[in-house]
N, C-alpha and C. Protein backbone atom coordinates (compact mmCIF):
# COMPACT_ATOMS: atom_id res chain seq x y z
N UNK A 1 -44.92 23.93 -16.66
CA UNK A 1 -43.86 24.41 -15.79
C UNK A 1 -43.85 23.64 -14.46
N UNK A 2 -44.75 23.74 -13.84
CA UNK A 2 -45.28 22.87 -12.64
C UNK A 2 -44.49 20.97 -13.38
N UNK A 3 -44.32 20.73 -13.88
CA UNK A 3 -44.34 19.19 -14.00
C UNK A 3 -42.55 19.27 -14.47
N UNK A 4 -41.56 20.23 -14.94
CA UNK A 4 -40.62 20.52 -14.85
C UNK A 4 -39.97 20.65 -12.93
N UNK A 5 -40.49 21.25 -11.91
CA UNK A 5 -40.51 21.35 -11.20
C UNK A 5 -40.43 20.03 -9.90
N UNK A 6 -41.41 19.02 -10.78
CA UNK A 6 -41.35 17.89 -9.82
C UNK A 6 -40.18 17.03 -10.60
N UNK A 7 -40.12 17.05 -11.52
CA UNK A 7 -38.77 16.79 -12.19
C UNK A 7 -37.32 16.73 -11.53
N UNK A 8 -36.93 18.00 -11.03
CA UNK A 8 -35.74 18.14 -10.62
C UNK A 8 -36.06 18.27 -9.36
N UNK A 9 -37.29 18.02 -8.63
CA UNK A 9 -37.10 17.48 -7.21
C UNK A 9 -36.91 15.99 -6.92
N UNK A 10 -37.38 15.22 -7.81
CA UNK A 10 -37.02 14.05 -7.98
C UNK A 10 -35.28 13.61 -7.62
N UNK A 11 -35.02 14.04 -8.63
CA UNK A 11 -33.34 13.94 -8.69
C UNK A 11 -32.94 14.15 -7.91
N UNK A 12 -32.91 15.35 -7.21
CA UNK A 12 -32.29 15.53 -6.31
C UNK A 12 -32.23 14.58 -5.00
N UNK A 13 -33.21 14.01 -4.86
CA UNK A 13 -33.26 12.71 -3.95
C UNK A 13 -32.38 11.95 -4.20
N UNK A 14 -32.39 11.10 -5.29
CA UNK A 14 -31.50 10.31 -6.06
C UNK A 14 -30.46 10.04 -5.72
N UNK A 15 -29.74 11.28 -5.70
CA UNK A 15 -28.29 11.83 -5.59
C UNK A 15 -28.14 12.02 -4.37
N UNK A 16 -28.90 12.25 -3.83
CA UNK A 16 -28.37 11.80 -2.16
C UNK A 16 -28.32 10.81 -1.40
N UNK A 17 -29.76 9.42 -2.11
CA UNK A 17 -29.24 8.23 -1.62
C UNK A 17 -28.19 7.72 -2.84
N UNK A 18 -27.95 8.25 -3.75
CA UNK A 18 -26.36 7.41 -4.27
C UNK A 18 -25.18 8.21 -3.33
N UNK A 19 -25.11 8.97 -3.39
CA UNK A 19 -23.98 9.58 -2.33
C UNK A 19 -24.26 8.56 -0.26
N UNK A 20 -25.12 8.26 -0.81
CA UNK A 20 -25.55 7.22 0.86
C UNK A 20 -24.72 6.16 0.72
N UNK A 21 -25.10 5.49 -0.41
CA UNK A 21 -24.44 4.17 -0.57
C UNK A 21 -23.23 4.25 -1.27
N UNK A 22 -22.69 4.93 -2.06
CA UNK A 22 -21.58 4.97 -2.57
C UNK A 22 -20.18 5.74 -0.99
N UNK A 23 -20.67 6.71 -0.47
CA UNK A 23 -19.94 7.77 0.64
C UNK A 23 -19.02 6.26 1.64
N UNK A 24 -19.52 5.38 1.92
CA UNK A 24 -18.89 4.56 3.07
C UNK A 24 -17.88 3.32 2.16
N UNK A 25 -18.11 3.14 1.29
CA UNK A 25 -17.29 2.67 -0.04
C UNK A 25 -15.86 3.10 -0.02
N UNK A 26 -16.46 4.42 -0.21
CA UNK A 26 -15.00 5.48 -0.19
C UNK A 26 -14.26 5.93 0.62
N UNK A 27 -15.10 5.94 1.81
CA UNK A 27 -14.30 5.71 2.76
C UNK A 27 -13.16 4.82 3.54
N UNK A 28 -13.93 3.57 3.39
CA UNK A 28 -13.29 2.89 3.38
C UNK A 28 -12.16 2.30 2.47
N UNK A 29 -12.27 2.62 1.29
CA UNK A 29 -11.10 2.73 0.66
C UNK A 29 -10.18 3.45 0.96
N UNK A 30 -10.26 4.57 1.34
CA UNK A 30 -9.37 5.94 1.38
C UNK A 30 -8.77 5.56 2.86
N UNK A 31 -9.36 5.05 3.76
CA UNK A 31 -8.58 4.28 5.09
C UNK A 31 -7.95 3.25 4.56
N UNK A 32 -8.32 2.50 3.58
CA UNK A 32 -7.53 1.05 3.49
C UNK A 32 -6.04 1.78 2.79
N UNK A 33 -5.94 2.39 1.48
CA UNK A 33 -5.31 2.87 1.20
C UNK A 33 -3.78 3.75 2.29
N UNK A 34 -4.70 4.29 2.83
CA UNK A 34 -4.24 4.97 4.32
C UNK A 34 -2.97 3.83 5.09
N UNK A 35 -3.86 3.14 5.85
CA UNK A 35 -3.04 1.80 6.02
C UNK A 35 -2.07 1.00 5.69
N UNK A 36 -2.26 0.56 4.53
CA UNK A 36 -1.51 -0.50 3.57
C UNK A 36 -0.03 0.42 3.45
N UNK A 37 -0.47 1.86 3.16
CA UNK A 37 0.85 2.83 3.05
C UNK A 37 1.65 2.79 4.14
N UNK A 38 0.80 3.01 5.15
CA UNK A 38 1.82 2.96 6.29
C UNK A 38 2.28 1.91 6.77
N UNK A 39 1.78 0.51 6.54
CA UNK A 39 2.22 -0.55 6.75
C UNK A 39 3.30 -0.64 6.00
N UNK A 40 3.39 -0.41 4.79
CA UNK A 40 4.58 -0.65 3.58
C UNK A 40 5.94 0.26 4.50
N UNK A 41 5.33 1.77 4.49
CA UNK A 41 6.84 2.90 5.34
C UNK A 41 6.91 1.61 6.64
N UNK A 42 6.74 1.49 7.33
CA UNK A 42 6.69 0.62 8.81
C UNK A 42 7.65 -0.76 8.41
N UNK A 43 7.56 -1.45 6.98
CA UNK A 43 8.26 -2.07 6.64
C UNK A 43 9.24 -1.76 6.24
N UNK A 44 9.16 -0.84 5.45
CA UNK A 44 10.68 -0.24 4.73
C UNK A 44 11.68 -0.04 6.08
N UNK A 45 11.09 0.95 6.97
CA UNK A 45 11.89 1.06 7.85
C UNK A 45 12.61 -0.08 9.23
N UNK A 46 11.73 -1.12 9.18
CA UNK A 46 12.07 -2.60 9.74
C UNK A 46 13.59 -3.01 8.71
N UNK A 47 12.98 -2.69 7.91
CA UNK A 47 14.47 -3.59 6.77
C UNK A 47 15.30 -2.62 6.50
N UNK A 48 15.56 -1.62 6.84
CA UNK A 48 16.45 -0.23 7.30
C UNK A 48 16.99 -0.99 8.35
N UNK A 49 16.71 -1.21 9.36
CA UNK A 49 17.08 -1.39 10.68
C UNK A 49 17.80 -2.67 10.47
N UNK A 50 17.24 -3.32 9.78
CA UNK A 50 18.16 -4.65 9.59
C UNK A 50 19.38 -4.88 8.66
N UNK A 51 19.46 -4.03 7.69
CA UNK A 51 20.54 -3.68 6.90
C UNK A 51 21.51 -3.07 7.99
N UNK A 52 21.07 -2.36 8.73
CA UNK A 52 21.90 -1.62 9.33
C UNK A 52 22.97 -2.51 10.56
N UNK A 53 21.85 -3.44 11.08
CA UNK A 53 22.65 -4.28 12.11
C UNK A 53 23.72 -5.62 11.05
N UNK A 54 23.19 -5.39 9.89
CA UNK A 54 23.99 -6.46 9.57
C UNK A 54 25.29 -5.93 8.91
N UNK A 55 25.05 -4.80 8.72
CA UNK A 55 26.77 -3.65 8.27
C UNK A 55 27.15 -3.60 9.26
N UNK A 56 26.35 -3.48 10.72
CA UNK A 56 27.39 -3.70 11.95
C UNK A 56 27.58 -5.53 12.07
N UNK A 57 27.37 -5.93 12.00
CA UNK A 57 27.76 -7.64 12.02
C UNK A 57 28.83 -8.49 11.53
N UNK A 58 28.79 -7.69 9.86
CA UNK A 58 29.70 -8.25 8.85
C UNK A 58 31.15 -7.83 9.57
N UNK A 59 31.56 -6.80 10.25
CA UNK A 59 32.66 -6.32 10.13
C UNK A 59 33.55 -7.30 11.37
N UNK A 60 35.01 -7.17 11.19
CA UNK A 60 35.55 -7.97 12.08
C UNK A 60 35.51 -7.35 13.53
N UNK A 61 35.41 -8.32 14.34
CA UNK A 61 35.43 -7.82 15.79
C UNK A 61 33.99 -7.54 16.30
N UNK A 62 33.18 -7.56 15.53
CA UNK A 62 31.54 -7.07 15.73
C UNK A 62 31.03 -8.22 16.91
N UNK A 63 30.18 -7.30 17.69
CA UNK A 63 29.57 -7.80 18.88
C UNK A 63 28.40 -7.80 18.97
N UNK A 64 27.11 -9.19 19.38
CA UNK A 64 25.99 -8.53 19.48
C UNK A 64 25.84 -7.32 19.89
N UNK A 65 26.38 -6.99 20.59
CA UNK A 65 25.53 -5.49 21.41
C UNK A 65 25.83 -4.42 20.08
N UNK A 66 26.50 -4.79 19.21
CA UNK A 66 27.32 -3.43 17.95
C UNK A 66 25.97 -3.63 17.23
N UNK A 67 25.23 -4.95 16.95
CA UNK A 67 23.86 -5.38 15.85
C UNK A 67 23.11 -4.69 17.05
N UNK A 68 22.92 -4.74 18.04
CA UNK A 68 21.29 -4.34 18.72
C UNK A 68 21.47 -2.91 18.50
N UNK A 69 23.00 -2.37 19.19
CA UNK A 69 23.01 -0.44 18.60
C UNK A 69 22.42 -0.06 17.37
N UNK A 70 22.68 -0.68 16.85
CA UNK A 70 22.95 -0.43 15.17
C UNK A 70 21.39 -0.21 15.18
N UNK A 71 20.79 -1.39 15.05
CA UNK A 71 19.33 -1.33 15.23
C UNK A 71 18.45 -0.30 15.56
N UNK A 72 18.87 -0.28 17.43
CA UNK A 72 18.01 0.74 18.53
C UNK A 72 18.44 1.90 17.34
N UNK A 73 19.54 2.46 16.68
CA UNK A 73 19.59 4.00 16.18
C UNK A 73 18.55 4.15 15.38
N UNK A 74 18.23 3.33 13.91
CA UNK A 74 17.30 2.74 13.42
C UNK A 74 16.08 3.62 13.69
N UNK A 75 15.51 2.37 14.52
CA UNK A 75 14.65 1.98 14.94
C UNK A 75 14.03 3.49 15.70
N UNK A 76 14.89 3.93 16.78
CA UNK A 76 14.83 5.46 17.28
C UNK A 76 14.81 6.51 16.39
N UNK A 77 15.29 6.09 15.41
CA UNK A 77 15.56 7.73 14.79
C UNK A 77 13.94 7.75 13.67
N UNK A 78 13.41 6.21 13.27
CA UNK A 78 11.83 5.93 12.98
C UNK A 78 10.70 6.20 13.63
N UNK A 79 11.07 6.24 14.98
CA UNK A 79 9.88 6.32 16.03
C UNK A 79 9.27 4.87 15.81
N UNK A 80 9.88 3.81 15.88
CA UNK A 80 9.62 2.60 16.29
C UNK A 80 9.89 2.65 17.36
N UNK A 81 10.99 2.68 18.19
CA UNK A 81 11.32 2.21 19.58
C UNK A 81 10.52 1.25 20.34
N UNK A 82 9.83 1.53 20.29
CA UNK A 82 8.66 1.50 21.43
C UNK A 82 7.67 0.40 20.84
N UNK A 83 8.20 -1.00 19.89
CA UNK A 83 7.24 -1.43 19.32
C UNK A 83 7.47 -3.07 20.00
N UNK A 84 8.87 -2.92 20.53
CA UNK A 84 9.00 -4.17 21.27
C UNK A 84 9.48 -5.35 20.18
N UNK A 85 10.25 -5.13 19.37
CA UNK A 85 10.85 -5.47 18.00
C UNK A 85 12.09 -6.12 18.60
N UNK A 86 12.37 -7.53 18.51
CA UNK A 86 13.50 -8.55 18.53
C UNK A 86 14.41 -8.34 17.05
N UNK A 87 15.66 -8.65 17.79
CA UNK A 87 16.82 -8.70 16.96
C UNK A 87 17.12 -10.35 17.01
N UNK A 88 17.01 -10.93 15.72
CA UNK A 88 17.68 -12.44 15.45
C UNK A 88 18.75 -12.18 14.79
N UNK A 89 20.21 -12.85 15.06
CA UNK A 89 21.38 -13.17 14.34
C UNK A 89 21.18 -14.18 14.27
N UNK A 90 21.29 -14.58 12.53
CA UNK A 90 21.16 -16.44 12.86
C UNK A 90 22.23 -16.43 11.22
N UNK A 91 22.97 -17.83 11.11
CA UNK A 91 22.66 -17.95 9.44
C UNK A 91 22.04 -18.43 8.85
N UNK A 92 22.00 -18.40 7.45
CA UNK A 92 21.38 -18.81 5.98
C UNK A 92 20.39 -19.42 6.65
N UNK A 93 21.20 -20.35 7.45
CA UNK A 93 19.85 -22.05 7.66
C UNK A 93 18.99 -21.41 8.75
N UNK A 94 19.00 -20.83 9.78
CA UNK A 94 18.36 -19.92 10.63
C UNK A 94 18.88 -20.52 12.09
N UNK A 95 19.83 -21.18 11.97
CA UNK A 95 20.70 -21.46 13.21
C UNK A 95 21.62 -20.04 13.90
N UNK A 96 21.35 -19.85 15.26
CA UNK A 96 21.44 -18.58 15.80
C UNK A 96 23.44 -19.04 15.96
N UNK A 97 23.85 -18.02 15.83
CA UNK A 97 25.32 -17.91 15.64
C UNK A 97 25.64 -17.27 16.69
N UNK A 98 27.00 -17.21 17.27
CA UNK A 98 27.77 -16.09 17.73
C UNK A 98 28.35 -15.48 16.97
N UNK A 99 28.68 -14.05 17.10
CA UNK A 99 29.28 -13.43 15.68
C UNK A 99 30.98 -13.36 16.25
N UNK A 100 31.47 -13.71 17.74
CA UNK A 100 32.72 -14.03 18.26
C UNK A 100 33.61 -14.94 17.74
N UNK A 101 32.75 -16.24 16.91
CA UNK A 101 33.51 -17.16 16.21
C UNK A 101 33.00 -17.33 14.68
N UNK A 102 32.40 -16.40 14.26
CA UNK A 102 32.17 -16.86 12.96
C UNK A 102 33.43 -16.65 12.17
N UNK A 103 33.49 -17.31 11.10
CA UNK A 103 34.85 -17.00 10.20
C UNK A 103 34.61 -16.30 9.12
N UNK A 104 35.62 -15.85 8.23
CA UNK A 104 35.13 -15.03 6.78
C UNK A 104 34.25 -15.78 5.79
N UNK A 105 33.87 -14.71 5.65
CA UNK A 105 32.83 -15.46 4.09
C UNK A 105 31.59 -16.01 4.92
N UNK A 106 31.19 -16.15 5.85
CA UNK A 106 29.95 -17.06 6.62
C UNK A 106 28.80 -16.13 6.13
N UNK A 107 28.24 -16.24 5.63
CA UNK A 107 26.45 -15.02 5.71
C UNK A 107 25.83 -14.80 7.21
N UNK A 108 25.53 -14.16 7.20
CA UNK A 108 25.40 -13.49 8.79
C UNK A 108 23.79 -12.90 8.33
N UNK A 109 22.66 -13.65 8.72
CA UNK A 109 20.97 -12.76 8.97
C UNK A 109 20.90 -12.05 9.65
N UNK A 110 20.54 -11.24 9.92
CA UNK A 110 19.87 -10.09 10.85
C UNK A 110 18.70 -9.86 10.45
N UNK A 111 17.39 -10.38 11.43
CA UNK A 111 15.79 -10.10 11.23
C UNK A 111 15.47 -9.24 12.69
N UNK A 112 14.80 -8.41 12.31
CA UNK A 112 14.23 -7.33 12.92
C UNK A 112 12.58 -7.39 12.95
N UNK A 113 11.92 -7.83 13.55
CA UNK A 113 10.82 -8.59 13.84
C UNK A 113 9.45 -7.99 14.82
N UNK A 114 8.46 -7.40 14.33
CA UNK A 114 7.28 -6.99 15.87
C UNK A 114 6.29 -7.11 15.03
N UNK A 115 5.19 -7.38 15.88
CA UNK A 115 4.13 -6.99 15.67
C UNK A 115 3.35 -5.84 15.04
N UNK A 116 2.34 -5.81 14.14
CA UNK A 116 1.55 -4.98 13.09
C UNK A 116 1.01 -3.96 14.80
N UNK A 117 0.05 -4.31 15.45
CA UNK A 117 -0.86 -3.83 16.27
C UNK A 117 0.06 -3.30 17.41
N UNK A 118 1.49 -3.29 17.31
CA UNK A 118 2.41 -2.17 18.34
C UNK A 118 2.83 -1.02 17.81
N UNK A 119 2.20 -0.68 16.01
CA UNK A 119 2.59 0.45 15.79
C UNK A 119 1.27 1.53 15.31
N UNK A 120 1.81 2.33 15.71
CA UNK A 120 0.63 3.51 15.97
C UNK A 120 -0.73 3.31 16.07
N UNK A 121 -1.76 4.11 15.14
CA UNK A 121 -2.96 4.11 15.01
C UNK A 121 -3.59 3.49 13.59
N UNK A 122 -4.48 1.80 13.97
CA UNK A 122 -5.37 1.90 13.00
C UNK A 122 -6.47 2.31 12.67
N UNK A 123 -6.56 2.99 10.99
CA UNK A 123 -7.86 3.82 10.86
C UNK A 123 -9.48 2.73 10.55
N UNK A 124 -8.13 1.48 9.95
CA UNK A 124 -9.45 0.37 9.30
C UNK A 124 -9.57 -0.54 10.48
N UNK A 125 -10.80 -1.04 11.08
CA UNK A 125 -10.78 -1.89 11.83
C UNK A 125 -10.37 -3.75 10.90
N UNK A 126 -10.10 -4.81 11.67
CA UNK A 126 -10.00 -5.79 10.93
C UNK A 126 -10.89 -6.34 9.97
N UNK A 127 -12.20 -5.88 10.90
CA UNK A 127 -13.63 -6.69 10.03
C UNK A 127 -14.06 -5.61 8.92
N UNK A 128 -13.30 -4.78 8.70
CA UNK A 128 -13.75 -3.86 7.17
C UNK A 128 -12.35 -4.06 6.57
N UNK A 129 -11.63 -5.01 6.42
CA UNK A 129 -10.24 -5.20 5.33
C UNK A 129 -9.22 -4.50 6.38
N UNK A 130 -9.33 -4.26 7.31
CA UNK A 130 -7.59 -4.00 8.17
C UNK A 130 -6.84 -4.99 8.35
N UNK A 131 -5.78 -4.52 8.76
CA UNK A 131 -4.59 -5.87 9.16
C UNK A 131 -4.65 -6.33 10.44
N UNK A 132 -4.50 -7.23 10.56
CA UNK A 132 -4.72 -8.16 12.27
C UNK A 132 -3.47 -7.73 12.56
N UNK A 133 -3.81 -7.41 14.18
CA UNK A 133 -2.64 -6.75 14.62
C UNK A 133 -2.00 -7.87 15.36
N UNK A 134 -2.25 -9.21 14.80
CA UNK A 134 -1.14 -9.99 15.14
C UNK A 134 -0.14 -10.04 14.12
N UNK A 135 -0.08 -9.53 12.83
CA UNK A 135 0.63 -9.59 11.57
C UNK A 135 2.09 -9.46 11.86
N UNK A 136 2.90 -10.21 11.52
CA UNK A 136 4.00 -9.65 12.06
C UNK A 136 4.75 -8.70 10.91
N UNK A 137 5.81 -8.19 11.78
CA UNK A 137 6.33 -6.98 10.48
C UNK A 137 7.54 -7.49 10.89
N UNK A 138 8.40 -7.75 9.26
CA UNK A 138 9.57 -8.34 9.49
C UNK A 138 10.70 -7.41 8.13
N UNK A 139 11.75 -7.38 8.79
CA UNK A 139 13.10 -6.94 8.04
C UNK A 139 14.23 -7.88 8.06
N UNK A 140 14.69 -8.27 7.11
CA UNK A 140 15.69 -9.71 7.47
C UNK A 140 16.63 -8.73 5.83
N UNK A 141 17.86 -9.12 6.65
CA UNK A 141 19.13 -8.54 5.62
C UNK A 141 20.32 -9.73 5.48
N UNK A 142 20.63 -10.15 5.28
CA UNK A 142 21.83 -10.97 5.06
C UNK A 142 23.16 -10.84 4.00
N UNK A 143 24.15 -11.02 4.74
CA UNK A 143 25.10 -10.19 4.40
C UNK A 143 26.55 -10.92 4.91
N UNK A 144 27.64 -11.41 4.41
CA UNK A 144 29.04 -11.99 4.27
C UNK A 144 30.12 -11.38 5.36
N UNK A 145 30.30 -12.08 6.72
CA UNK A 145 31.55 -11.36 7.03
C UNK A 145 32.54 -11.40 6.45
N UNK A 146 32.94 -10.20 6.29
CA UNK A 146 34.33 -9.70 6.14
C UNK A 146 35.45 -10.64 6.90
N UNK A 147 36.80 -10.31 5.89
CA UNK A 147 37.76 -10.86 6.26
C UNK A 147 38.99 -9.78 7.06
């Protein structure tokens, strides 16, 4: 009985240094995971914002300031605001346009553009698999003015 006894005190050790070395594994997964998600929503909603300035763009009479609104609503109604995110109008070739003389049929870009490390909180630091918060986060839509 006695030698049953040292038995399952044994184990029980075991299992607590595998829960040692396995516990920070998982953690760190479960942050990376964490991350990557919110990086992906953070993108989706960049290329929201840019669809949006470029439905204001395409239309006739459209004014930069109609693409930056379009955007700021976006962008505000995400809780981006505050990320310090540039608006480019350019076309196809990435030559910046006025949208005052473009003619019908021209493709019209709209990129919506900031930095990874201006939005919220990271859980992973860089040196355990996080994203460098120089990464940029980009939304680019392109889209045909109207006639």
């Amino acid at each position: 009985m006695t030698l049953i006894y040292k038995r399952t005190r044994r184990r029980r050790g075991s299992a607590v240094l595998d829960m040692a070395l396995v516990f920070p594994v998982l953690i760190m997964l479960a942050f990376g995971v964490v991350e990557y998600g919110y990086y992906f929503y953070v993108k989706h909603n960049a290329q929201a914002a840019s669809r949006e300035g470029a439905r204001a763009a395409v239309v006739a009479g459209a004014k930069s300031t109609d693409v930056a609104a379009a955007v700021a609503n976006v962008m505000s109604a995400t809780g981006l605001d505050k990320t310090g995110y540039t608006v480019t109008i350019t076309d196809t070739a990435g030559t910046s346009i006025n949208l005052s003389t473009v003619t019908s049929g021209t493709p019209i870009r709209v990129l919506v553009q900031f930095n990874w490390g201006a939005v919220g909180v990271h859980p992973l630091p860089e040196i355990l698999g996080g994203m460098s918060p120089t990464r940029p986060v980009k939304g680019a839509t392109v889209m045909r003015r109207e006639g």
